[in-house]
Protein backbone atom coordinates (compact mmCIF):
# COMPACT_ATOMS: atom_id res chain seq x y z
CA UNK A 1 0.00 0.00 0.00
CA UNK A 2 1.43 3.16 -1.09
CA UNK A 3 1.14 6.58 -0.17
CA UNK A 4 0.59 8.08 -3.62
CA UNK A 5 -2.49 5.90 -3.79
CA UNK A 6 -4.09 8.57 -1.12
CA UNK A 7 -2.98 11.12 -3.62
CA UNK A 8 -5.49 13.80 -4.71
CA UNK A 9 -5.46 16.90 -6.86
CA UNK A 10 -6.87 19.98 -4.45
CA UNK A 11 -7.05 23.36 -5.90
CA UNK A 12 -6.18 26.25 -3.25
CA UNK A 13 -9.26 27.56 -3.68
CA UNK A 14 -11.08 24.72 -2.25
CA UNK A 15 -9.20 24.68 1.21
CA UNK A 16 -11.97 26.92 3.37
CA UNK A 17 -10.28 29.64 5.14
CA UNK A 18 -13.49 30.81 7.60
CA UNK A 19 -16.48 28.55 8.74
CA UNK A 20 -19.75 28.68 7.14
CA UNK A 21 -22.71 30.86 9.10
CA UNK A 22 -24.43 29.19 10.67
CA UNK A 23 -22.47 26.25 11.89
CA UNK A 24 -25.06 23.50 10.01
CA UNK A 25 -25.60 25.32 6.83
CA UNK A 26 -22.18 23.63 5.33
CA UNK A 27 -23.06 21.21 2.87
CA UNK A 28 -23.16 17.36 3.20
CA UNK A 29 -21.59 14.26 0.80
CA UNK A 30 -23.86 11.48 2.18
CA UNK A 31 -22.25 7.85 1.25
CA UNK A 32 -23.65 4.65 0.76
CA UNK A 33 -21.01 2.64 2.69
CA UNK A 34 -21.92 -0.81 0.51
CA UNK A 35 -22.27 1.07 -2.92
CA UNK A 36 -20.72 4.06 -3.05
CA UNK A 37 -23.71 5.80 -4.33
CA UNK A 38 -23.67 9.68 -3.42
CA UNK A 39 -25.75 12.19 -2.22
CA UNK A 40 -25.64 15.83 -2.12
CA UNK A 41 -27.46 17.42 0.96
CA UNK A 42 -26.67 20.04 3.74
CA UNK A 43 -25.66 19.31 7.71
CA UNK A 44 -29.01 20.39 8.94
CA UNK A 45 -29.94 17.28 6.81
CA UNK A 46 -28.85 14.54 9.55
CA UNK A 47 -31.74 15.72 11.58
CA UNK A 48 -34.11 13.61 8.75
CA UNK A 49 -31.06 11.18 7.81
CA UNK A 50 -30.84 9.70 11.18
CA UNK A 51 -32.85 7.22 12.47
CA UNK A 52 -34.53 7.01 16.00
CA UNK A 53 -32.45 4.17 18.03
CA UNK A 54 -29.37 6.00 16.50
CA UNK A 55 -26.18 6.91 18.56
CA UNK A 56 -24.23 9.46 17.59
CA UNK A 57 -20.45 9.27 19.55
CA UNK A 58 -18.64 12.64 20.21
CA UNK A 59 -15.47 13.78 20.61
CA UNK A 60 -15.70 16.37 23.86
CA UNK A 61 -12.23 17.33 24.03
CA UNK A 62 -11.80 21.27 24.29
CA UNK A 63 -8.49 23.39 22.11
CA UNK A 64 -6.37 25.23 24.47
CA UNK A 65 -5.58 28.73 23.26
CA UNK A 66 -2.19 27.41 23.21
CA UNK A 67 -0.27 29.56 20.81
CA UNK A 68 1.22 32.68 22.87
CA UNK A 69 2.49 35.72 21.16
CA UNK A 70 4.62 37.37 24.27
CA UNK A 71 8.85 38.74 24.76
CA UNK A 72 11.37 38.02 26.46
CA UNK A 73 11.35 39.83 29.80
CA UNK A 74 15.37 41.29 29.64
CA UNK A 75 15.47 43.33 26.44
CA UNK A 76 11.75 42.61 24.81
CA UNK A 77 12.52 40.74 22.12
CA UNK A 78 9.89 38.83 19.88
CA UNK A 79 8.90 35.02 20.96
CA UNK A 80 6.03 32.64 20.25
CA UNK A 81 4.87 29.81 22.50
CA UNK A 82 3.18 26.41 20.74
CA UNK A 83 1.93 24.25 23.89
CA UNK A 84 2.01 20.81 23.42
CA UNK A 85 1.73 18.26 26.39
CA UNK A 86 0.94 19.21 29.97
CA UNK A 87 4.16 17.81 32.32
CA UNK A 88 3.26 18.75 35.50
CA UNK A 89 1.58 21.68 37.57
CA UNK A 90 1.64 24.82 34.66
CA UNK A 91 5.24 23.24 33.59
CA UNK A 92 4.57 22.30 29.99
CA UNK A 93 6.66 21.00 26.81
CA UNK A 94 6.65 23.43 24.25
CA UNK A 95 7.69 24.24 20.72
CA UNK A 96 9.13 28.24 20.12
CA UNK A 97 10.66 30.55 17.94
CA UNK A 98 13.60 32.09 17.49
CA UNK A 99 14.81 28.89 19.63
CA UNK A 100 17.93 30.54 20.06
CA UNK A 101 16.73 32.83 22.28
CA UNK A 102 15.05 29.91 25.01
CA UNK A 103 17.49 28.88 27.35
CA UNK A 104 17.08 27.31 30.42
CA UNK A 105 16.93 30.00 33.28
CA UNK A 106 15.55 32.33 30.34
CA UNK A 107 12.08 34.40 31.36
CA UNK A 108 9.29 35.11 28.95
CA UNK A 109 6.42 37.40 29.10
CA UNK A 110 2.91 37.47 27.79
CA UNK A 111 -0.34 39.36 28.07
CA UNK A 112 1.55 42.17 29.37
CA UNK A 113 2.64 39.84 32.09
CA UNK A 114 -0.48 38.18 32.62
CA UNK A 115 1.59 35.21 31.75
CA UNK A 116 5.14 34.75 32.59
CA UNK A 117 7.45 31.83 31.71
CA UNK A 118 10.81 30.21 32.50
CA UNK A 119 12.43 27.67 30.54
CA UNK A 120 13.54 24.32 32.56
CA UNK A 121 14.80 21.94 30.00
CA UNK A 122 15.51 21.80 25.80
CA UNK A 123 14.99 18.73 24.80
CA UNK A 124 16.76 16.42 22.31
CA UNK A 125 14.42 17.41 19.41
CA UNK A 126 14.59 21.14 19.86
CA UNK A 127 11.21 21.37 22.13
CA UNK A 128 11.01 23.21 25.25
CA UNK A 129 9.92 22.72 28.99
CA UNK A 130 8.81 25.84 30.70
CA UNK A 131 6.72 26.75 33.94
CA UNK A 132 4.35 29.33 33.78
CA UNK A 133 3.47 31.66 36.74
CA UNK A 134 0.61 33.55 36.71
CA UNK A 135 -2.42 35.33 39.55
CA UNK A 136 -5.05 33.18 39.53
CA UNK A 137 -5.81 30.37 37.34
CA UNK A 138 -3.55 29.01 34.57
CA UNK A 139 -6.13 28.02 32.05
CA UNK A 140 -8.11 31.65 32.71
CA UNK A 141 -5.40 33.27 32.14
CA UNK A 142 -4.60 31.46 29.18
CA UNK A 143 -8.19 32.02 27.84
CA UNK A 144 -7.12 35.86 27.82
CA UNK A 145 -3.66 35.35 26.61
CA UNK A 146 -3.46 32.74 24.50
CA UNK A 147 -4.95 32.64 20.54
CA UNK A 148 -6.10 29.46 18.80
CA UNK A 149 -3.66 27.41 16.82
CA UNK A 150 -5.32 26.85 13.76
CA UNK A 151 -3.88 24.21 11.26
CA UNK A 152 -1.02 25.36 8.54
CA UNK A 153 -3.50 25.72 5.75
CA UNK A 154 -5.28 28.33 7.60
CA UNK A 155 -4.16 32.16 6.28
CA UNK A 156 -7.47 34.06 8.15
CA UNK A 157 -7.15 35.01 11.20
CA UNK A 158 -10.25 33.93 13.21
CA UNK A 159 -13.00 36.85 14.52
CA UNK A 160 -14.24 34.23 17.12
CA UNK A 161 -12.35 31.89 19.26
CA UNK A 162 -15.25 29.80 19.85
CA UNK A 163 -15.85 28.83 16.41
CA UNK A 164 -12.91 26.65 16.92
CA UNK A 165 -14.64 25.00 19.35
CA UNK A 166 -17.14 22.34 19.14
CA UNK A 167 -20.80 23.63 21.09
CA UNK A 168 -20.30 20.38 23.03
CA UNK A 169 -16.54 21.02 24.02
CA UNK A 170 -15.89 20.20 27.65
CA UNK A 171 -12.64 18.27 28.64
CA UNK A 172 -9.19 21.14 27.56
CA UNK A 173 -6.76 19.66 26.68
CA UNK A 174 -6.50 19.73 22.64
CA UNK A 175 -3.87 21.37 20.34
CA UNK A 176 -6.71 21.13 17.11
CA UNK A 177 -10.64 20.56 16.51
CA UNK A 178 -12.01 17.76 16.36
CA UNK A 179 -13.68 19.00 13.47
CA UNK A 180 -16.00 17.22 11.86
CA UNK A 181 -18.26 18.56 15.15
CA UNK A 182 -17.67 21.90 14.73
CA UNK A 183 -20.93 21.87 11.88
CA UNK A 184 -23.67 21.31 15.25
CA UNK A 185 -25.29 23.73 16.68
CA UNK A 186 -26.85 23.32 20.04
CA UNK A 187 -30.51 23.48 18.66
CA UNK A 188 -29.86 20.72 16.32
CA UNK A 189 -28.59 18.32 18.64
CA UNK A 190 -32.01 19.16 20.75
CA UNK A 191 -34.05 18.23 17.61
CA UNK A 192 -32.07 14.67 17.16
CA UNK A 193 -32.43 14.33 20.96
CA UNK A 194 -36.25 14.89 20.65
CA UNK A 195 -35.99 12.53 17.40
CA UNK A 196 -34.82 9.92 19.99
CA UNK A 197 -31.00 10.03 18.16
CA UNK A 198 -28.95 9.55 21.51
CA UNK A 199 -25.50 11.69 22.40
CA UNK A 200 -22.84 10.06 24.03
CA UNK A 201 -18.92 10.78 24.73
CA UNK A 202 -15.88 10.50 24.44
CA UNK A 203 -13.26 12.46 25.10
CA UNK A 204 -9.47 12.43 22.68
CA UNK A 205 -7.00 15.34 22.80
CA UNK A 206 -6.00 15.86 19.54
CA UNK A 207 -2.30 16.34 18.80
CA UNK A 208 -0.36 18.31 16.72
CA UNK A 209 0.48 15.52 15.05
CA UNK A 210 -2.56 14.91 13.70
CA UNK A 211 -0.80 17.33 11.05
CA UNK A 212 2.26 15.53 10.48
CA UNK A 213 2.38 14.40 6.87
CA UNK A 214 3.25 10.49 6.38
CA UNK A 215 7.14 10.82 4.58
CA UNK A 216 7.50 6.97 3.83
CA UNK A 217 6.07 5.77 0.53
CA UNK A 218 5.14 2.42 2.19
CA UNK A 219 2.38 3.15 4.06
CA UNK A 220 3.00 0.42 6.64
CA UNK A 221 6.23 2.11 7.76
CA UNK A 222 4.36 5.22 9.05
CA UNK A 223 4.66 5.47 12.79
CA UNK A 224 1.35 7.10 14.45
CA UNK A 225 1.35 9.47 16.81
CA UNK A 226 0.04 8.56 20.49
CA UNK A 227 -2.76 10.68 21.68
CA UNK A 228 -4.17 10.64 25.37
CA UNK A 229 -8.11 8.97 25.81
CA UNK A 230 -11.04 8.95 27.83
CA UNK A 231 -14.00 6.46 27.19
CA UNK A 232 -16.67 6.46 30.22
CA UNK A 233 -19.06 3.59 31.20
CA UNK A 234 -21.72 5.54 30.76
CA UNK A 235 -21.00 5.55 26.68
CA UNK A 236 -19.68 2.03 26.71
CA UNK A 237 -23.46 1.12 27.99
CA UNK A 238 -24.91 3.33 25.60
CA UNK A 239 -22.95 1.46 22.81
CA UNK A 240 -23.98 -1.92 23.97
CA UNK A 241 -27.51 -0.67 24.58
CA UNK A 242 -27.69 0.80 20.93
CA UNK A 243 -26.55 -2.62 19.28
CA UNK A 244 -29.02 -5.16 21.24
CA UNK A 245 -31.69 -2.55 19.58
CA UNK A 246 -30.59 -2.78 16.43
CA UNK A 247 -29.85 1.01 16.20
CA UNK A 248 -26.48 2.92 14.19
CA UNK A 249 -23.04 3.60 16.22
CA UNK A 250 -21.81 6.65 14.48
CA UNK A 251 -18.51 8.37 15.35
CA UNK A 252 -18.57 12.19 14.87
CA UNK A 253 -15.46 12.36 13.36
CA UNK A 254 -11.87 10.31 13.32
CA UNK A 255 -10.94 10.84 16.99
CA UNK A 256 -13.99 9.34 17.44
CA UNK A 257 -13.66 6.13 15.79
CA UNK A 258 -10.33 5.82 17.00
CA UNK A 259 -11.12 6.33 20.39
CA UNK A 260 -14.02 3.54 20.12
CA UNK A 261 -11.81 1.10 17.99
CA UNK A 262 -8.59 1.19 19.72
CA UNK A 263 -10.08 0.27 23.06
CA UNK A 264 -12.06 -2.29 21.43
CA UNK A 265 -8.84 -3.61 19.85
CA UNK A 266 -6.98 -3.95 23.02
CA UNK A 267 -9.65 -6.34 24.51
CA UNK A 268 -10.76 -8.50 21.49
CA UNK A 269 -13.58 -6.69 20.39
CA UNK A 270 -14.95 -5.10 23.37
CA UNK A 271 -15.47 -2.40 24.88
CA UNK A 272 -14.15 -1.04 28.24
CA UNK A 273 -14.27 2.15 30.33
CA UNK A 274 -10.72 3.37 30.29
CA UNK A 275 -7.83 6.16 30.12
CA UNK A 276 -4.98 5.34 28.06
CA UNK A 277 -3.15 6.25 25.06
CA UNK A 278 -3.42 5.49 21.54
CA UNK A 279 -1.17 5.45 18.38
CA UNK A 280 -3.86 3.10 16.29
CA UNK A 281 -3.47 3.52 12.52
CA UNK A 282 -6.52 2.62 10.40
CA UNK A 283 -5.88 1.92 6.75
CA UNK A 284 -7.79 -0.17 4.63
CA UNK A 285 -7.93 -3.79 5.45
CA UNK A 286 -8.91 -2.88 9.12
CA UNK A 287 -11.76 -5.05 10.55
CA UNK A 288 -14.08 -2.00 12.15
CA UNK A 289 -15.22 -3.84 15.25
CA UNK A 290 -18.06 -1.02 16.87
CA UNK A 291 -18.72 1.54 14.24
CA UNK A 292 -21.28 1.64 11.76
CA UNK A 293 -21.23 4.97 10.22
CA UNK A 294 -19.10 8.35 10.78
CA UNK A 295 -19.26 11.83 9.85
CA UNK A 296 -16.52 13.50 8.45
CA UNK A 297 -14.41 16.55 7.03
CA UNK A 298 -12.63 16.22 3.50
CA UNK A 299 -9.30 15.14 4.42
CA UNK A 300 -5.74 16.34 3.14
CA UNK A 301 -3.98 14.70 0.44
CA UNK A 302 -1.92 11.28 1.38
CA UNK A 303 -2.96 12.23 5.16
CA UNK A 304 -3.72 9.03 7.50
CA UNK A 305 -7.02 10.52 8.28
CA UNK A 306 -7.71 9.62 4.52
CA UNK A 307 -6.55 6.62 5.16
CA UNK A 308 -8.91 5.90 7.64
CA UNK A 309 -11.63 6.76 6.03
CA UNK A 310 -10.50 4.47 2.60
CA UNK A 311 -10.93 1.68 5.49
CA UNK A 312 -14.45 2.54 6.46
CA UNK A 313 -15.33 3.17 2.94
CA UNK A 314 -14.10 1.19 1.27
CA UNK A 315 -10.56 2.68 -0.81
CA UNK A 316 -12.36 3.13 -4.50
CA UNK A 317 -15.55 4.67 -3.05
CA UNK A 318 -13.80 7.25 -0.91
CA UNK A 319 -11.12 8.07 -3.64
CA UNK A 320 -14.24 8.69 -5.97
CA UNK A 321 -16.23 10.45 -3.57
CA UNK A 322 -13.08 12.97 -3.10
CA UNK A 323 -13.30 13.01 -6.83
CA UNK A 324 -16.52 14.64 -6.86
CA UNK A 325 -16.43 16.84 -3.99
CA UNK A 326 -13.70 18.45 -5.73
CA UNK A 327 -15.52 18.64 -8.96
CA UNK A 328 -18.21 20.13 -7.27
CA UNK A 329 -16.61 22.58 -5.06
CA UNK A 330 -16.59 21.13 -1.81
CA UNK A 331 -15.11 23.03 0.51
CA UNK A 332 -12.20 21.32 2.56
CA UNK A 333 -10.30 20.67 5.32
CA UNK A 334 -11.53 22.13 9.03
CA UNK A 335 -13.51 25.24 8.24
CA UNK A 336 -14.93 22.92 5.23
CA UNK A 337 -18.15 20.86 4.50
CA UNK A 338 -18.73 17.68 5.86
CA UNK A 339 -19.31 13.65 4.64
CA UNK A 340 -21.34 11.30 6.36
CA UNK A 341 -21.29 7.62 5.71
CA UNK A 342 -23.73 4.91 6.16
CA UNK A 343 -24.91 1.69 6.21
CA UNK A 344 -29.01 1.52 6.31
C-alpha cells in the first residue's frame, strides 16, 4: 500500500479559510457505505437522515488557546509559544521561535505579564519545557492570553475563538478541533435528541500531530502518533444498549472512531471504560469492530485521516467520492463541509 495511492489533486481555492454561518448550513456528501452511491445534501440534513435508536459518539475534548504571542522579559525581544503536552503543575513541553533565544533560566512574558514563563529543560528534538506563573488560574489566564492554533492551511485570522470550538466542548486539553463537530449547533442536537438520536462521549486530545504528513512511501512504515483517551461507562453502555436494539453507532469524526476502535482492539472486540493512550493507525484492510457509520471533514492529500476513512469506505468509493467533492466545489479541510457515511 502506497502513499501516492491517497494522492489527490486539491485546488487552493477549495481549502476553506473561515467557517460557514451558521455552523449547520455547510453542505453534506452522504455515502452509501456498501455502494458508493452519493448524495448531495446540507448538515441540517442529519436531523431527517438519522434514524430514531441512533447513537451518535462525540469527541468532547476542548483546544487550548495554546499559541502565545509574548517577549522576552530582559530586552523585549519577539517570541512565540506552541503548547504541546501538559508535564506537571503549569510546567509544559513546548515548541518556540527564534529557539535561540530559550534557554534554560531564560524568562518570557505574555499578556503584558499576565503570563510569565521560564524555561527548565531543551529537549533532544529542539522542544522546550517551561513553567508558567501567573495570579489566579492558569487556564483563565490562558483564555485571555493565548490565541487558537489553527492548522497550517489556515491564512485568516479567526474573529471568534469559539468557532474553533465544538458547542459540546468540555474536557481542555487539545492542540486542534475535532472538526467534523464543529458543523452542530446546540438546537440541532435538541431536535435529534427529541428525534430519539442519543449523544454520548468521548473524550481524545487531539495532537499536533494529527498534522504531520506520512514521509515513507510504504504506508505500513508510518509510525502514528500517540494521543491521550477517555472512554466512560456511561458511553460504553450506551454502545452496547444501541446494538441489542438494532440502532447505528456513528462516530462524529476520526478521533472518534479511534477512540471507540482502539479500546475495542486492546480487549478482542470489546469495549471497556478506560484512560490510556493510543497510536492506532486505520488503513484499509482494518476489521471496524463497533462503528457503523461516521461523519466526516474532507481530508488532506496522502494524510492518515484519509486513510482511515478508505478503510471505512471502502478505498475506491472514498477516492471517488473525493473526486466529486472536488468537482463540485466542496469546501475542505476544518472550516470545510462535511461527509457522512452509512450503512441503512
Amino acid at each position: 500500500m502506497k502513499k501516492s495511492d491517497f494522492y489527490y489533486e486539491l485546488p487552493e481555492n477549495l481549502i476553506a479559510q473561515t467557517p460557514i454561518e451558521p455552523r449547520n448550513h455547510s453542505r453534506l456528501m452522504q455515502i452509501d457505505r456498501m455502494t458508493g452511491e452519493i448524495q448531495h445534501k446540507h448538515f441540517y440534513d442529519l436531523v431527517d437522515i438519522l434514524r430514531q435508536g441512533d447513537l451518535l459518539v462525540m469527541n468532547d475534548s476542548r483546544v487550548l488557546p495554546a499559541r502565545l504571542y509574548g517577549e522576552k522579559m530582559d530586552n523585549g525581544t519577539y517570541i512565540e509559544f506552541l503548547l504541546l503536552e501538559q508535564k506537571g503543575n503549569n510546567l509544559w513541553e513546548i515548541i518556540c521561535r527564534p529557539g535561540k533565544k530559550a534557554k534554560p533560566g531564560v524568562w518570557f512574558s505574555f499578556g503584558g505579564g499576565r503570563l510569565t514563563a521560564e524555561v527548565i529543560e531543551v529537549k533532544d528534538d529542539g522542544n522546550r519545557v517551561v513553567q508558567f506563573h501567573c495570579e489566579g488560574n492558569f487556564y483563565t489566564a490562558l483564555e485571555e492570553v493565548g490565541q487558537m492554533p489553527l492548522p497550517p492551511y489556515i491564512h485568516e485570522k479567526l474573529k471568534d475563538k469559539e468557532r474553533y470550538q465544538t458547542v459540546y466542548s468540555k474536557e481542555i486539553g487539545s492542540a486542534a478541533a475535532p472538526t467534523a463537530g464543529l458543523h452542530f449547533t446546540k438546537e440541532m442536537l435538541h431536535i435529534l435528541e427529541e428525534k430519539g438520536v442519543r449523544q454520548a462521549y468521548v473524550t481524545l486530545h487531539v495532537g499536533l500531530g494529527t498534522f504531520r504528513p506520512v514521509k515513507e512511501e510504504n504506508v505500513l512504515e508510518h509510525k502514528m502518533h500517540s494521543e491521550h483517551y477517555h472512554l466512560p461507562q456511561e458511553t460504553v453502555d450506551l454502545i452496547e444498549e444501541t446494538k441489542q436494539n438494532g440502532g447505528r453507532v456513528i462516530a462524529v469524526g476520526t478521533t472518534s472512531c479511534r477512540t471507540l476502535e482502539a479500546v475495542a482492539s486492546k480487549h478482542d472486540g470489546r469495549l471497556v471504560a478506560e484512560d490510556g493512550y493510543t497510536d492506532i493507525f486505520i488503513y484499509p484492510g482494518y476489521p471496524f469492530k463497533v462503528l457503523d457509520g461516521m461523519i466526516t471533514n474532507f481530508h488532506l492529500p496522502e494524510s492518515t485521516l484519509i486513510m482511515l476513512i478508505s478503510a471505512f469506505a471502502g478505498y475506491e468509493h472514498t477516492m471517488h467520492a473525493y473526486e466529486i467533492a472536488v468537482q463540485e466545489k466542496y469546501r475542505f479541510f476544518s472550516f470545510g463541509d462535511a461527509m457522512c457515511i452509512l450503512s441503512e
